[in-house]
C-alpha atoms as a PDB file:
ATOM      1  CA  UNK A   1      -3.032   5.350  15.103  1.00  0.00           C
ATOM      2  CA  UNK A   2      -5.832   2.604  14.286  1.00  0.00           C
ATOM      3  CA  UNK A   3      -7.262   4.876  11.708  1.00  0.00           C
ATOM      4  CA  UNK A   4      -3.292   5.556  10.475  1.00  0.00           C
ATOM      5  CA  UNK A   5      -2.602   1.608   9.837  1.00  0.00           C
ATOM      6  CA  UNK A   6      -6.531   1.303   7.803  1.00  0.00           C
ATOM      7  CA  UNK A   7      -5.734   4.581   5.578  1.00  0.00           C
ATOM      8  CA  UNK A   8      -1.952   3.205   5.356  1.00  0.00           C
ATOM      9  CA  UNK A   9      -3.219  -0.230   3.915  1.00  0.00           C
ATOM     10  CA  UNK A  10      -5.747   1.285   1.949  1.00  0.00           C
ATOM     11  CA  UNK A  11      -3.281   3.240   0.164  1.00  0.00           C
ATOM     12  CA  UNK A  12      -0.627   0.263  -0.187  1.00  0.00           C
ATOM     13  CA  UNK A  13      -3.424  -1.540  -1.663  1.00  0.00           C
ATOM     14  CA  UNK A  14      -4.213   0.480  -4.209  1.00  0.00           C
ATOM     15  CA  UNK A  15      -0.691   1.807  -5.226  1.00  0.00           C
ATOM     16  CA  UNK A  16      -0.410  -1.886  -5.659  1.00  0.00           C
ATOM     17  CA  UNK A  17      -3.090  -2.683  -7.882  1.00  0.00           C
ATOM     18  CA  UNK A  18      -2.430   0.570  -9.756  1.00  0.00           C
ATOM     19  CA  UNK A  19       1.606  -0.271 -10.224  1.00  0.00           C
ATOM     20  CA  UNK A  20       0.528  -3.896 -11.714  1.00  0.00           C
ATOM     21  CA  UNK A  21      -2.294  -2.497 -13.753  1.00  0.00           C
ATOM     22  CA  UNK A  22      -0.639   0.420 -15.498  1.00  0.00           C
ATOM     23  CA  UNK A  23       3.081  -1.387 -15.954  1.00  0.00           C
ATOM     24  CA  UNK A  24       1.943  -4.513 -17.294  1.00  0.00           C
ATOM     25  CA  UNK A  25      -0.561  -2.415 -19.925  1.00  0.00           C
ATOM     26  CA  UNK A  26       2.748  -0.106 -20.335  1.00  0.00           C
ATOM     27  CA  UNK A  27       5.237  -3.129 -20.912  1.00  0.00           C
ATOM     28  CA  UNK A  28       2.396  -4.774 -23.462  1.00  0.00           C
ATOM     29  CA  UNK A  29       2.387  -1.218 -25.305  1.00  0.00           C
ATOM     30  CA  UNK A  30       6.077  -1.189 -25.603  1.00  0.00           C
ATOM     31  CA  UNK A  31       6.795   1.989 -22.989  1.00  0.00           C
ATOM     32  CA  UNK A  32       9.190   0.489 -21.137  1.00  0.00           C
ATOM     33  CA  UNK A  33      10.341   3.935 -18.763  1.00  0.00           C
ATOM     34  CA  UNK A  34       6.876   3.739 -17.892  1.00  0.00           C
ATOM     35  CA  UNK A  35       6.055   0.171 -17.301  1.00  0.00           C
ATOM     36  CA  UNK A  36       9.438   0.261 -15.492  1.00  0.00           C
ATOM     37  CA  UNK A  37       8.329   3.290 -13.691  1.00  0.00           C
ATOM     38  CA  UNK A  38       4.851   1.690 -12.216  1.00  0.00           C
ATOM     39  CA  UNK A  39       5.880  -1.994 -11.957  1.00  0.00           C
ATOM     40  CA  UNK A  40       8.523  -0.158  -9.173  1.00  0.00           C
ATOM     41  CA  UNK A  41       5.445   1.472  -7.381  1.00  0.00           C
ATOM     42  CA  UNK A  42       4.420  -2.122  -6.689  1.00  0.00           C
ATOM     43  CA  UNK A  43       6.618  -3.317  -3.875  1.00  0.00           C
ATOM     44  CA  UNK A  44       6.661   0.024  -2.747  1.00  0.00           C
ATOM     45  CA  UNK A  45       2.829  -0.461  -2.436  1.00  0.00           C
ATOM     46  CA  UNK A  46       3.277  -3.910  -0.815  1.00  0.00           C
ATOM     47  CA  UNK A  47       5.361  -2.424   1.903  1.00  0.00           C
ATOM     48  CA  UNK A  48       2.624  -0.209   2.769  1.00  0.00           C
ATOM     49  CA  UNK A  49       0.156  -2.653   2.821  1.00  0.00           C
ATOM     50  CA  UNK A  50       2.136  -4.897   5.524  1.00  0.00           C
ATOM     51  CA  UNK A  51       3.006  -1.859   7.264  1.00  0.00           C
ATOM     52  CA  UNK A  52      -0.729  -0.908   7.419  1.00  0.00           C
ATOM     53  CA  UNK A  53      -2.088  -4.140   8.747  1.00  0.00           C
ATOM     54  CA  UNK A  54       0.613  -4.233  11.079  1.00  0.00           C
ATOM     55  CA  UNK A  55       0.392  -0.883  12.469  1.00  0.00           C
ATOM     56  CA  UNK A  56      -3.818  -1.850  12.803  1.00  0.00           C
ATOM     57  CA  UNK A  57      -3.399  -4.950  14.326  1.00  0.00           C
ATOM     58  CA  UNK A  58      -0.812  -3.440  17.268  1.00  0.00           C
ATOM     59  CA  UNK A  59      -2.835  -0.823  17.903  1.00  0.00           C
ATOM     60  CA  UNK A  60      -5.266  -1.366  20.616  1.00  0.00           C
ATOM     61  CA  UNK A  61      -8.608   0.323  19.691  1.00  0.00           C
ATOM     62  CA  UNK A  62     -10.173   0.700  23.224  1.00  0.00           C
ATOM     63  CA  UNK A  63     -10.563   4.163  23.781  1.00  0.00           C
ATOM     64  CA  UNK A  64     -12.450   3.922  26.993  1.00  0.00           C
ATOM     65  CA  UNK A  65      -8.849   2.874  29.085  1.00  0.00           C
ATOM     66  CA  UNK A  66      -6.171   5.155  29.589  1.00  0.00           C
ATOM     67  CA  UNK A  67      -2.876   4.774  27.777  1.00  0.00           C
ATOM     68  CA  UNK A  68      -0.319   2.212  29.888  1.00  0.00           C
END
């Protein structure tokens, strides 16, 4: 589940990054169904993110003591 929350927040991250990225460049080159399309992906991506670090900070990563 530890590994889960890092690969979860990894990927919020960069959906993130890639909705800001490619619907601000979109909205400056006048596609708007596209900028709209991306700048969506971003809270989307945010959502993820928290999710993520939540799920990796709850998680306890000792291995070594049986579940409670």
């Amino acid at each position: 589940m530890h590994r889960f929350g890092r690969y979860l927040a990894t990927a919020g991250a960069l959906l993130s990054a890639l909705g800001l990225i490619v619907g601000f460049t979109a909205m400056i080159q006048g596609h708007q169904q596209v900028a709209k399309f991306f700048l969506m992906l971003t809270p989307l991506g945010f959502v993820a993110l928290l999710a993520g670090v939540v799920t990796t900070f709850l998680v306890h990563t000792d291995q070594t003591r049986p579940p409670e």
